[in-house]
N, C-alpha and C. Protein backbone atom coordinates (compact mmCIF):
# COMPACT_ATOMS: atom_id res chain seq x y z
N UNK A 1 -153.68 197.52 -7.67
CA UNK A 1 -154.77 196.81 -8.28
C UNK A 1 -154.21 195.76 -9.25
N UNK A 2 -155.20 194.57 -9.17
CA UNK A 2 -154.52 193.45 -9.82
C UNK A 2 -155.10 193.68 -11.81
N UNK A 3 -153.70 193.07 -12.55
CA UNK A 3 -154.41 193.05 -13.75
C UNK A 3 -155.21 192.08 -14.08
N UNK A 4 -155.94 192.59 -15.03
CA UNK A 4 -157.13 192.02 -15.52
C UNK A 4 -156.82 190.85 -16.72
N UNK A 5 -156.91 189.71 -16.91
CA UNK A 5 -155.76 189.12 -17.53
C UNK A 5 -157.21 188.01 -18.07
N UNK A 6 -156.39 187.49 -19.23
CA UNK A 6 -157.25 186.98 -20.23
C UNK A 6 -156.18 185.27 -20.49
N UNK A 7 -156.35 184.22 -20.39
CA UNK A 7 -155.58 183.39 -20.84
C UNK A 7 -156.36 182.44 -21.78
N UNK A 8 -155.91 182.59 -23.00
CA UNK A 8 -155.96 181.56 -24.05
C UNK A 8 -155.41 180.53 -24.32
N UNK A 9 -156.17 179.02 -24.50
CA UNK A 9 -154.73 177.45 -24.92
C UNK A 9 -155.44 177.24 -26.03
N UNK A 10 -154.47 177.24 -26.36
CA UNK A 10 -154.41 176.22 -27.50
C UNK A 10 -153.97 174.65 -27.69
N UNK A 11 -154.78 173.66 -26.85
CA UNK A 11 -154.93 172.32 -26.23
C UNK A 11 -153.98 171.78 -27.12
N UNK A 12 -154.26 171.50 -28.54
CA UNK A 12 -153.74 170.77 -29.87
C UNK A 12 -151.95 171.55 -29.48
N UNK A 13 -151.90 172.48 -29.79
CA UNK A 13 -150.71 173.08 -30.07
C UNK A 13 -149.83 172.65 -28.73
N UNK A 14 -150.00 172.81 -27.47
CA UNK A 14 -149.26 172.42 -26.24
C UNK A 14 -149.16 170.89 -26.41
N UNK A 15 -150.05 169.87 -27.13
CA UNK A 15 -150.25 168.33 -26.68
C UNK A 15 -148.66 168.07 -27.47
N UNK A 16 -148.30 166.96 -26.57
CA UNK A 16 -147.03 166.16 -27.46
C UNK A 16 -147.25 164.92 -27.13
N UNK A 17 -147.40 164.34 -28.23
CA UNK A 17 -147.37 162.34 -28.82
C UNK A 17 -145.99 162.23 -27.63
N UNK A 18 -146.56 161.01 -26.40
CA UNK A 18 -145.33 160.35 -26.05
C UNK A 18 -144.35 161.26 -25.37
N UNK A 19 -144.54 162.81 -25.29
CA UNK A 19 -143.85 163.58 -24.54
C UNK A 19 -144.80 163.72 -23.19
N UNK A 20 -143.97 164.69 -21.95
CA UNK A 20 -144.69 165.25 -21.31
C UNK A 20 -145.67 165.83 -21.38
N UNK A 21 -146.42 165.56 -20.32
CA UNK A 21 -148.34 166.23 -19.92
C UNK A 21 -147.77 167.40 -19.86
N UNK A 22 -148.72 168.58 -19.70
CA UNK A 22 -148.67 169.94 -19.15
C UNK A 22 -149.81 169.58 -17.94
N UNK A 23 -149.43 170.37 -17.08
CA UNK A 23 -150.08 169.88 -15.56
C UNK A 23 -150.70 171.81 -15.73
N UNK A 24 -151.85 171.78 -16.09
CA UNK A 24 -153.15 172.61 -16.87
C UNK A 24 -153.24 174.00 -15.13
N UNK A 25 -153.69 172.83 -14.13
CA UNK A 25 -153.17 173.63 -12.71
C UNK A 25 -151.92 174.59 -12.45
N UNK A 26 -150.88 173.91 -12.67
CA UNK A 26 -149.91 174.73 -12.83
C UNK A 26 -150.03 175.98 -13.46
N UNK A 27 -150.08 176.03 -15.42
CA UNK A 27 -150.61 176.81 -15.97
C UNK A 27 -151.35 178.14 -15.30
N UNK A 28 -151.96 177.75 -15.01
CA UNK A 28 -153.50 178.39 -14.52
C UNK A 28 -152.79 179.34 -13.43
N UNK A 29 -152.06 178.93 -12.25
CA UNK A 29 -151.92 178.98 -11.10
C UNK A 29 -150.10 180.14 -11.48
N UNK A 30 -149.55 179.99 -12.21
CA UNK A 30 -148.14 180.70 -13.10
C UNK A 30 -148.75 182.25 -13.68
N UNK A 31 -150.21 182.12 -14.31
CA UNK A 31 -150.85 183.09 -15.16
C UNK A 31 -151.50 183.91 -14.04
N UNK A 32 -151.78 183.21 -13.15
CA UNK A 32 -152.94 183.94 -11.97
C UNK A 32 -152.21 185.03 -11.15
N UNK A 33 -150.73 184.51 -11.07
CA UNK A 33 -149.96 185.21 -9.87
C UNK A 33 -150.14 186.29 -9.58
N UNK A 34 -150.58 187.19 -9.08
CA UNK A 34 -150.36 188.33 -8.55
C UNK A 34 -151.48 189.27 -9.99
N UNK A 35 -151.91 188.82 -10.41
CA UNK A 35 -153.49 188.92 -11.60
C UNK A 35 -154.71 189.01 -11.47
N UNK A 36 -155.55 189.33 -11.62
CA UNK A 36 -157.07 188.65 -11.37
C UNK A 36 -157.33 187.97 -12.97
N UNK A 37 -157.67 186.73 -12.87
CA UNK A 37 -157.69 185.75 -14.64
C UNK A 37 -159.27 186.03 -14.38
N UNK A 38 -160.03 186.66 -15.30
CA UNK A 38 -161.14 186.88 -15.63
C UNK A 38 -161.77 186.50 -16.77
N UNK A 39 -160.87 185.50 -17.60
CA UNK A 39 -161.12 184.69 -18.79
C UNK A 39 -160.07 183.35 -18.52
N UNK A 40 -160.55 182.18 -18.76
CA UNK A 40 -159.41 181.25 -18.70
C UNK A 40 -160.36 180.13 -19.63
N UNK A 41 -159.93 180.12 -20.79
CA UNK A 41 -160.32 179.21 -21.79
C UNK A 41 -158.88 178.24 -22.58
N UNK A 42 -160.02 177.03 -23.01
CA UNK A 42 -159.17 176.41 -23.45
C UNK A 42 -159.77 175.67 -24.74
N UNK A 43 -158.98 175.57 -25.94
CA UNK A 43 -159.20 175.11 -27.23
C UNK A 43 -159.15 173.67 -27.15
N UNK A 44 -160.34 172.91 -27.66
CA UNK A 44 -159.74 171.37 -27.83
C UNK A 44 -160.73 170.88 -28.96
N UNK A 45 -159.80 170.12 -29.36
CA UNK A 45 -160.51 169.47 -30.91
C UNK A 45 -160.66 167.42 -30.17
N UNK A 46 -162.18 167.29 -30.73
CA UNK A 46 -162.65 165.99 -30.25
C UNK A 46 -162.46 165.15 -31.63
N UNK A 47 -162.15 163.93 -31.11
CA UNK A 47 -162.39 163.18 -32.60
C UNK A 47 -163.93 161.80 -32.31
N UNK A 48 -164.60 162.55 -33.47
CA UNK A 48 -165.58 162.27 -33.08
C UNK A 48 -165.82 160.24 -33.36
N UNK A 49 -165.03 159.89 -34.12
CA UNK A 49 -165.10 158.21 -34.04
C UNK A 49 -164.47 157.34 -32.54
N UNK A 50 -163.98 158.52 -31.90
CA UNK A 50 -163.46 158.47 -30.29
C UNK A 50 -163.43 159.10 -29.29
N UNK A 51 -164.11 159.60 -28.79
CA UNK A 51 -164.67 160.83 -28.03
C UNK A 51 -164.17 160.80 -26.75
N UNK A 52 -164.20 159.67 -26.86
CA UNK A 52 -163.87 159.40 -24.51
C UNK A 52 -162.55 159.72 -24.33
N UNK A 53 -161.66 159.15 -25.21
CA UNK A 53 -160.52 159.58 -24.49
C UNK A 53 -159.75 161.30 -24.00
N UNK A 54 -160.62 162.37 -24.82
CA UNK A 54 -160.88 163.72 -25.09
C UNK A 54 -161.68 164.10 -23.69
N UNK A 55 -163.03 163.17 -23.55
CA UNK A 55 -163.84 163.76 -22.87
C UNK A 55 -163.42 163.48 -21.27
N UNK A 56 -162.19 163.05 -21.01
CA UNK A 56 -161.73 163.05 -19.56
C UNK A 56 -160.82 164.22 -18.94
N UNK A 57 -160.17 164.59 -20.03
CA UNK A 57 -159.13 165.86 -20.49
C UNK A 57 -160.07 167.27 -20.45
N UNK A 58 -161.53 167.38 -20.93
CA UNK A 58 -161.97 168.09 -21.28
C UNK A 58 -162.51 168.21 -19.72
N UNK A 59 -163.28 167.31 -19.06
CA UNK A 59 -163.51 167.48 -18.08
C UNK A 59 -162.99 168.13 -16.83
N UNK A 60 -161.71 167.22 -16.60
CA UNK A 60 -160.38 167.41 -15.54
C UNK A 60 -159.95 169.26 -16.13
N UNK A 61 -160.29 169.92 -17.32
CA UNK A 61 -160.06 171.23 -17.72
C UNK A 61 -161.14 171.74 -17.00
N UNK A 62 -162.53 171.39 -17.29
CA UNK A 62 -163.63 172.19 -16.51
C UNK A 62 -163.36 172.39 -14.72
N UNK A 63 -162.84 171.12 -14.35
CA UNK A 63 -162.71 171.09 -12.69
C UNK A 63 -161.94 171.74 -12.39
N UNK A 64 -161.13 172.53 -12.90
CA UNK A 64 -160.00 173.63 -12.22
C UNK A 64 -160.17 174.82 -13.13
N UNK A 65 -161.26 174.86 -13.89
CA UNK A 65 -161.98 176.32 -13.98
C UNK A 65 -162.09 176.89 -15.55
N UNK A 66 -161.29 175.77 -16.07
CA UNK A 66 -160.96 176.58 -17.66
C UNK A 66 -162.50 176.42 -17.94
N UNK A 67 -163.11 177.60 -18.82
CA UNK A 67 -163.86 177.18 -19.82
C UNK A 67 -163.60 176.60 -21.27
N UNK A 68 -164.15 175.51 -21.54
CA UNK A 68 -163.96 174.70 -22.69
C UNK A 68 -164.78 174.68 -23.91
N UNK A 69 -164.13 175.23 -24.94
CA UNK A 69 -164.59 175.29 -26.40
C UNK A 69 -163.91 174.32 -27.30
N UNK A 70 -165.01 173.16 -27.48
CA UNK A 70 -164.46 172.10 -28.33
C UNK A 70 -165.41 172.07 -29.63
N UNK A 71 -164.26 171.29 -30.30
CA UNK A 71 -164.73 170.94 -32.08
C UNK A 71 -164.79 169.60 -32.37
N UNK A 72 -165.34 169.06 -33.27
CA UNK A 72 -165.45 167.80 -34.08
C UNK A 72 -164.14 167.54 -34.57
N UNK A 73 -163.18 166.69 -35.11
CA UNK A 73 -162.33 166.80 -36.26
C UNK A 73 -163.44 166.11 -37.07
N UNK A 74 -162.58 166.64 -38.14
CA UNK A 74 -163.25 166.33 -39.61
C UNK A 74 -162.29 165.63 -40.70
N UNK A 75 -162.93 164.69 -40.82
CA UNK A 75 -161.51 164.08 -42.12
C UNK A 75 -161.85 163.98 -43.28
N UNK A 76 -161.29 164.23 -44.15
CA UNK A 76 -161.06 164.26 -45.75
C UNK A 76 -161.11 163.05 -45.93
N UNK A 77 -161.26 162.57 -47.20
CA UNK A 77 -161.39 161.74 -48.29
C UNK A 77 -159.77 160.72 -48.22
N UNK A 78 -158.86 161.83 -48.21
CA UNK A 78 -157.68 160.67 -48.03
C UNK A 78 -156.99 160.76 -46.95
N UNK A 79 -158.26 160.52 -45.63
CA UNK A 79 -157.95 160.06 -44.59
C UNK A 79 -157.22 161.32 -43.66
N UNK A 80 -156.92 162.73 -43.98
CA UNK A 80 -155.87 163.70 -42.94
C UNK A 80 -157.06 164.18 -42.28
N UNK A 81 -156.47 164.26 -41.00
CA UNK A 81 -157.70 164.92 -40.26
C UNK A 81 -157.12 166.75 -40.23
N UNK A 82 -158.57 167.18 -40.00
CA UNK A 82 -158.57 168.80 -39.66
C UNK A 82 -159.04 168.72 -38.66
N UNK A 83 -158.48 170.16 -37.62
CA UNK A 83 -159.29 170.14 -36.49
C UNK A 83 -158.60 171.53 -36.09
N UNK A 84 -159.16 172.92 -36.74
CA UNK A 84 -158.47 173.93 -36.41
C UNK A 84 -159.51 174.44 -35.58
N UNK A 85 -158.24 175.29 -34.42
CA UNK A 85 -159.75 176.07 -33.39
C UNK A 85 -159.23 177.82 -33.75
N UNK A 86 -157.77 177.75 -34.98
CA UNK A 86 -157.81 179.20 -34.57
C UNK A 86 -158.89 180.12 -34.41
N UNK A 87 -159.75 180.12 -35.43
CA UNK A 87 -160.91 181.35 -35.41
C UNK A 87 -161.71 180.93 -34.21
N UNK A 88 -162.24 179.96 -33.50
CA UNK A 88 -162.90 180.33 -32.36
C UNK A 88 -161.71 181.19 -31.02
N UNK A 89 -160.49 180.74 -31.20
CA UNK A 89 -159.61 181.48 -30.31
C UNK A 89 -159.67 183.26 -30.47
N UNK A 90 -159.33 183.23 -31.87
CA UNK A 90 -159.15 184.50 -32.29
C UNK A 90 -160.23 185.53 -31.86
N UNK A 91 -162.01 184.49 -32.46
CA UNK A 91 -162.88 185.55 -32.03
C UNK A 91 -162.73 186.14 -30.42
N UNK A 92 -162.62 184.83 -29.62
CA UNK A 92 -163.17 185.24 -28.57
C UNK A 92 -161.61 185.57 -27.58
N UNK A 93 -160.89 185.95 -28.35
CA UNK A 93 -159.52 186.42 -27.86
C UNK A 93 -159.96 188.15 -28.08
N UNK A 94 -160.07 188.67 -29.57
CA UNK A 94 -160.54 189.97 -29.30
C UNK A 94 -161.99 190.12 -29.13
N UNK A 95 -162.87 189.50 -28.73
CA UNK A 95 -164.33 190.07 -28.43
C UNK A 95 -164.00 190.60 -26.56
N UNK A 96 -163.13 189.85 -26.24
CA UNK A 96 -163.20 190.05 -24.53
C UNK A 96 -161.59 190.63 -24.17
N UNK A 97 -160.90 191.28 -24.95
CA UNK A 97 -159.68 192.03 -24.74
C UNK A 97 -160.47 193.10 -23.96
N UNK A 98 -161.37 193.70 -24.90
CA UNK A 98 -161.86 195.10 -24.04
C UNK A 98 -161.61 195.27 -23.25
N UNK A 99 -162.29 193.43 -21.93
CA UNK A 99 -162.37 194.46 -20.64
C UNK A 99 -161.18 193.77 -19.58
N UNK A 100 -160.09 193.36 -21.02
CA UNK A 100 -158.64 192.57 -20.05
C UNK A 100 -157.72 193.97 -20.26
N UNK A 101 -157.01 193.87 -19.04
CA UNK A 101 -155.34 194.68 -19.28
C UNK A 101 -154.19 193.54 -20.08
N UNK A 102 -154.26 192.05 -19.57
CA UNK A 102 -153.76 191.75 -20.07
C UNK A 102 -153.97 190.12 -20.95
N UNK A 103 -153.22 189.34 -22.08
CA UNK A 103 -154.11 188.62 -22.63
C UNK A 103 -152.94 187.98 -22.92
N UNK A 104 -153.07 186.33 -22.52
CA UNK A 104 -152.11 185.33 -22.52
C UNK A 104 -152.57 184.57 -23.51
N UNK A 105 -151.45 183.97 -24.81
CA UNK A 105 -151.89 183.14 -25.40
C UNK A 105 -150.82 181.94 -25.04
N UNK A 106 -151.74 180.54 -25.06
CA UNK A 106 -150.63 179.53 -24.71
C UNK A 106 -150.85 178.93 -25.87
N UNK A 107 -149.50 178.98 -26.71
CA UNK A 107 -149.61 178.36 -28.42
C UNK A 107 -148.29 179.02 -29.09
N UNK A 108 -147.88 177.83 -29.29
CA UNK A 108 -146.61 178.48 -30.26
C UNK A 108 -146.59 178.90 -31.95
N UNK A 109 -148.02 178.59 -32.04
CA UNK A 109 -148.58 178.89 -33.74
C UNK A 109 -148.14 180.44 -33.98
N UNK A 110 -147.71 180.42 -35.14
CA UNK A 110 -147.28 181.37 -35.81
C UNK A 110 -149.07 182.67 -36.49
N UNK A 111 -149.48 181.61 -36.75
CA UNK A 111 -150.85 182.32 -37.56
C UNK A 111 -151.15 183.09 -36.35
N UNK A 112 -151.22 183.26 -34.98
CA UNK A 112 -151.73 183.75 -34.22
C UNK A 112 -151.03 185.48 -34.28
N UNK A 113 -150.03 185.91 -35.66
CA UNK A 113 -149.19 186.86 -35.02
C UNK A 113 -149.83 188.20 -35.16
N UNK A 114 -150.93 188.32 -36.09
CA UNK A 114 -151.75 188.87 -36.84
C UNK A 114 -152.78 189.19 -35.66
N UNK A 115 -153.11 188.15 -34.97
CA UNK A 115 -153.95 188.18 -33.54
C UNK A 115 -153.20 188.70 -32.68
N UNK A 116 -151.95 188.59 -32.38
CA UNK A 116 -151.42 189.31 -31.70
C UNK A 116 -151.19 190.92 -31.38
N UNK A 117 -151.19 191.37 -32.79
CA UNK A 117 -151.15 192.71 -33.19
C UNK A 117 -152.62 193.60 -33.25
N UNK A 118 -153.44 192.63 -33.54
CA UNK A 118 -154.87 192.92 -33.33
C UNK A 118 -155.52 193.68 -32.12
N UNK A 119 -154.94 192.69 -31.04
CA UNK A 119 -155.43 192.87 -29.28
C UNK A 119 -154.28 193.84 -28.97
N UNK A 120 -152.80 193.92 -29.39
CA UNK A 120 -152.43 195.01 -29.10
C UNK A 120 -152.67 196.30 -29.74
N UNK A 121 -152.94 196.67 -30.93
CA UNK A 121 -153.75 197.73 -31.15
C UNK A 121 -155.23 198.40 -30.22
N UNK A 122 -155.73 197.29 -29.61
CA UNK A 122 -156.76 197.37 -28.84
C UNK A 122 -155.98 198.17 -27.47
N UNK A 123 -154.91 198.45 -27.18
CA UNK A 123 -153.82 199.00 -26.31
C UNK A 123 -153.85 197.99 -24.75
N UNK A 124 -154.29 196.29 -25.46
CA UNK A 124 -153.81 195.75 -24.41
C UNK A 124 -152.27 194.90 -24.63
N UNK A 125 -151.36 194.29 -23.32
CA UNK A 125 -150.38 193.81 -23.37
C UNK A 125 -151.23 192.54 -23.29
N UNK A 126 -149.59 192.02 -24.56
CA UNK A 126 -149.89 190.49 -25.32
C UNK A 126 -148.90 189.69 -24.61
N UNK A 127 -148.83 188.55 -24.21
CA UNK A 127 -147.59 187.53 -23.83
C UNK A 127 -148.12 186.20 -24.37
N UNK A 128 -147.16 185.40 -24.64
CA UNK A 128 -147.20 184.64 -25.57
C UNK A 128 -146.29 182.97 -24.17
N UNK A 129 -146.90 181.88 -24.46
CA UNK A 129 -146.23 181.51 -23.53
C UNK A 129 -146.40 179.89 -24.29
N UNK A 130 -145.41 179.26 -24.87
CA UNK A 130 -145.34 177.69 -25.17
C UNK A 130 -143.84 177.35 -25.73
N UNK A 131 -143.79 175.88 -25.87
CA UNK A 131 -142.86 175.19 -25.84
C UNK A 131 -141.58 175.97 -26.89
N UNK A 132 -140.52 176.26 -26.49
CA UNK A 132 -139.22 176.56 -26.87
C UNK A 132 -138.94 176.64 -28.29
N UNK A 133 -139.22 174.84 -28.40
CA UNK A 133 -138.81 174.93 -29.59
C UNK A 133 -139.86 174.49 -30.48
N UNK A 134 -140.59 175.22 -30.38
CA UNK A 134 -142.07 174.72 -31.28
C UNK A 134 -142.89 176.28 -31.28
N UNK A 135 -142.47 177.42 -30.92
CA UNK A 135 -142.90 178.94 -31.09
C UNK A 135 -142.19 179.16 -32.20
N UNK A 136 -143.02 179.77 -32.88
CA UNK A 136 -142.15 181.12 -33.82
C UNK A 136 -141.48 181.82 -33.90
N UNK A 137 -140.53 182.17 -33.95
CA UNK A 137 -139.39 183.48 -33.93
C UNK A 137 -140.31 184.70 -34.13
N UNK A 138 -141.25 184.92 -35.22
CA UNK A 138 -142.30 185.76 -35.37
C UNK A 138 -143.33 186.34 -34.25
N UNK A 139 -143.52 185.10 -33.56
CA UNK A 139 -144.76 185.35 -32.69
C UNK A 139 -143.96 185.87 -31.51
N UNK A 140 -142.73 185.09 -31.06
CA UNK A 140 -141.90 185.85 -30.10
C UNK A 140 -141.66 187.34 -30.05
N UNK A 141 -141.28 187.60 -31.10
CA UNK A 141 -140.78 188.92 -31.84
C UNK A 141 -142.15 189.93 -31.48
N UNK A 142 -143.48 189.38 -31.70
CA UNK A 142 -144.42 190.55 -31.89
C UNK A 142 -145.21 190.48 -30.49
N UNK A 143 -145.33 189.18 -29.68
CA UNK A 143 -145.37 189.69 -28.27
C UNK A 143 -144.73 190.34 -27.19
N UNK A 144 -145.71 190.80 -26.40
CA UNK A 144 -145.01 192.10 -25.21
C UNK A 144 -144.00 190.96 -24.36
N UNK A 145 -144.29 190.17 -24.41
CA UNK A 145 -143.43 188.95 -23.48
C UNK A 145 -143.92 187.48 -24.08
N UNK A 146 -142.51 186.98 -23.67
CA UNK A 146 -142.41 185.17 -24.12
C UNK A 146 -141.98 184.81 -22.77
N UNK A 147 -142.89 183.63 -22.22
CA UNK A 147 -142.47 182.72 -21.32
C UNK A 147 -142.72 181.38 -22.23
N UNK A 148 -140.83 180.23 -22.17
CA UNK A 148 -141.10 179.20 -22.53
C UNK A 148 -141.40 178.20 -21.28
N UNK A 149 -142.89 176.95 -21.35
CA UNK A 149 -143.09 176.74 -20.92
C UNK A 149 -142.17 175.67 -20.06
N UNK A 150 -140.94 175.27 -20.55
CA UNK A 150 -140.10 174.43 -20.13
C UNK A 150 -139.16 174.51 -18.81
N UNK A 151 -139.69 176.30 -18.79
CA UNK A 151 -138.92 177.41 -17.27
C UNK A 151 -139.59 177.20 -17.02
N UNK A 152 -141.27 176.94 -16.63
CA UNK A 152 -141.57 177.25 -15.20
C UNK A 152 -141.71 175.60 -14.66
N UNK A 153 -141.63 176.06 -13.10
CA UNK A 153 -141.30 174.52 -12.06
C UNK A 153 -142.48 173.94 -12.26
N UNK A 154 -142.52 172.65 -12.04
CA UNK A 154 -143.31 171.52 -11.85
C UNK A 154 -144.84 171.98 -13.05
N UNK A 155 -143.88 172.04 -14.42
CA UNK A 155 -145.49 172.10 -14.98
C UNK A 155 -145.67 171.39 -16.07
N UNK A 156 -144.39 170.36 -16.01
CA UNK A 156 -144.85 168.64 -16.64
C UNK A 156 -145.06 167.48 -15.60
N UNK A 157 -145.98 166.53 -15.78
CA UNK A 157 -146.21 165.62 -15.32
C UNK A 157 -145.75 164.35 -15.75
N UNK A 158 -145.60 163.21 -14.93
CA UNK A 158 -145.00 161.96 -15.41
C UNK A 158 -146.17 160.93 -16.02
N UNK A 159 -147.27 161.46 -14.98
CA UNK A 159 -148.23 161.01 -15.67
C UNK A 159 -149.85 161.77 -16.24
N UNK A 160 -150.25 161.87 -17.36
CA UNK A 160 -151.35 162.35 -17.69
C UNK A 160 -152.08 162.55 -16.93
N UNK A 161 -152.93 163.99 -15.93
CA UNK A 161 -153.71 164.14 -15.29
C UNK A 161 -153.95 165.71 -15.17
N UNK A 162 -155.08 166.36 -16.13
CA UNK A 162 -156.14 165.12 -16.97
C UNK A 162 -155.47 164.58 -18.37
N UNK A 163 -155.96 163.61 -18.82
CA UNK A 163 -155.59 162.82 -20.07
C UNK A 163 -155.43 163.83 -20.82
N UNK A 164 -154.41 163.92 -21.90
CA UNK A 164 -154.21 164.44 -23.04
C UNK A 164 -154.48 164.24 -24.23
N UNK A 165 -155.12 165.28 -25.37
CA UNK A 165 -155.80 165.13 -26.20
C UNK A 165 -154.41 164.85 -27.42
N UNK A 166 -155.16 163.96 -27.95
CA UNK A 166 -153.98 162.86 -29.46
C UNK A 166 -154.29 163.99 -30.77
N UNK A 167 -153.45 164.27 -31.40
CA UNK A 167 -153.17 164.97 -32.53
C UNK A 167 -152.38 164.09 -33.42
N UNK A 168 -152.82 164.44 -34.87
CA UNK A 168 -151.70 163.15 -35.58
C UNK A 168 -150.31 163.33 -35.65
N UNK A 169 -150.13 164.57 -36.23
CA UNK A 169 -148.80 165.33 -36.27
C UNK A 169 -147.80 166.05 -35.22
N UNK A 170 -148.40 165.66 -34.06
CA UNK A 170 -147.55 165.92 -33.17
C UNK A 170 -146.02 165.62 -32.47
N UNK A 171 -145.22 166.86 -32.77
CA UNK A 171 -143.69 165.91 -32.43
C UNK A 171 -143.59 165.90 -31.24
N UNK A 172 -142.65 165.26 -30.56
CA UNK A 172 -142.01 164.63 -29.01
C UNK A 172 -140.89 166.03 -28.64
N UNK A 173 -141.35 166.34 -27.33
CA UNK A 173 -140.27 166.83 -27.02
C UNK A 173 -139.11 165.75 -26.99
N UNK A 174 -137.92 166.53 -27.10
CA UNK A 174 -136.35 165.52 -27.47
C UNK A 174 -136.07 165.66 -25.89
N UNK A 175 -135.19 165.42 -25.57
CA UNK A 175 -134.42 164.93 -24.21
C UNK A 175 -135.45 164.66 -23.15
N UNK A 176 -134.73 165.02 -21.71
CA UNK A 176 -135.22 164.80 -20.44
C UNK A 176 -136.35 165.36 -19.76
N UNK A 177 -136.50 165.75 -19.35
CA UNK A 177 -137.33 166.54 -18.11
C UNK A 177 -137.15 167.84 -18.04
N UNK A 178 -138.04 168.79 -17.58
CA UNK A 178 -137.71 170.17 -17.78
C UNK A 178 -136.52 170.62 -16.68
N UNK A 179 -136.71 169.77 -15.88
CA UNK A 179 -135.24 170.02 -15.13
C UNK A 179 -133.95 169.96 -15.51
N UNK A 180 -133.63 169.22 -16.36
CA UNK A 180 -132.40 168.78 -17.10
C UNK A 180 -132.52 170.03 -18.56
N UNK A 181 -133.60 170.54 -18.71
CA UNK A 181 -133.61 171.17 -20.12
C UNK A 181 -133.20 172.73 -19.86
N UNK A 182 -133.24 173.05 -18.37
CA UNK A 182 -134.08 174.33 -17.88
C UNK A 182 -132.87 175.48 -18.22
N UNK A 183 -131.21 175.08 -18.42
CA UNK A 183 -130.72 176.19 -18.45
C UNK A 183 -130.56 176.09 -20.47
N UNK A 184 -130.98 175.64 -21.37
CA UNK A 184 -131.18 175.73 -22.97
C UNK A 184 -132.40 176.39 -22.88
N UNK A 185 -133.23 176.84 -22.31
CA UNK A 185 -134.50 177.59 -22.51
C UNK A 185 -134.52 179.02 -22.11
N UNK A 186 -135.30 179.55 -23.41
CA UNK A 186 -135.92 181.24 -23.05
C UNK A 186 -136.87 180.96 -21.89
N UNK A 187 -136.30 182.10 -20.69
CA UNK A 187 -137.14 181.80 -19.55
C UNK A 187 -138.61 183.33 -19.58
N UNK A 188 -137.83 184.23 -20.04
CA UNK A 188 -138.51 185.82 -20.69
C UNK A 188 -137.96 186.19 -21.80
N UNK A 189 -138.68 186.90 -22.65
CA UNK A 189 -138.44 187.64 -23.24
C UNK A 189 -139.49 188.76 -23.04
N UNK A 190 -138.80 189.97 -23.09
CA UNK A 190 -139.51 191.14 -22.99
C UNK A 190 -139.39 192.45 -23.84
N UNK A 191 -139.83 193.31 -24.19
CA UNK A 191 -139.56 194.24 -25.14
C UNK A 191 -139.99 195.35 -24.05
């Protein structure tokens, strides 16, 4: 019998300014393997003085199945934008563990480690799955498994499809292609 599997993104946290797309299919299709995905959501923060370029990304997410929970950003007075989705992740990460065996978060955020420990007290297995060098040592440490996303095949694109959502603070992955990167990367970690 296949497990029952839960996958969480964290849209903001995977996006990179000027780096590689994540090809969202792929994703989807890496998590599904040999699984039944009975949750497949995805976090995205809209900026609301620009909406369209979000709302093609958000879309191209609906057409290959993710369900999509988006936010406004909101900006302060001296101009920094906010646009956090942890607590909608979090809620609806443990409201629907119950009826997962297992529960994927794609996000290298550290705050999530607390969530992590949460859903495994719930006595489901946690795996944790994003960019190398942009995870936590922490969050690694307290999930049942780490896949960095830079191991698996064909799951950057050359070109945006669907469009990718703009964050201000977002750094660039450094070098080449995940092909050229693939033997410097955690491909598992497992406990």
């Amino acid at each position: 019998m296949a497990l029952k599997t839960g996958l969480y993104v964290d849209a903001a946290n995977l996006y990179r300014k000027d780096g590689p797309s994540i090809n969202y299919r792929v994703l989807k299709q890496f998590i599904s393997s040999e699984r039944e995905l009975l949750r497949c959501n995805a976090y995205v923060t809209v900026d609301p003085e620009n909406p369209k370029p979000v709302k093609g990304f958000i879309s191209a997410l609906r057409d290959i199945g993710f369900k999509v929970i988006e936010k406004e950003w909101s900006r302060s007075a001296d101009g920094r934008v906010k646009a956090n989705m942890d607590m909608e992740l979090a809620v609806d990460m443990l409201t629907q563990a119950e009826n997962l065996d297992v529960v994927v978060l794609a996000s290298g955020d550290s705050d999530f480690v607390r969530l992590v420990r949460a859903v495994q007290n719930l006595g489901k297995r946690v795996e944790v799955i994003a960019f190398q060098d942009r995870v936590g040592f922490d969050l690694i440490k307290e999930a049942d498994a780490f896949n960095a996303l830079e191991s698996l095949e064909d799951i950057f694109m050359a070109t945006p499809d669907p469009p990718q959502p703009m964050t201000n603070d977002t750094p660039t992955l450094q070098g080449g292609n995940s092909k050229g990167q693939e033997d410097r990367v955690t491909r598992f970690f497992r406990r």
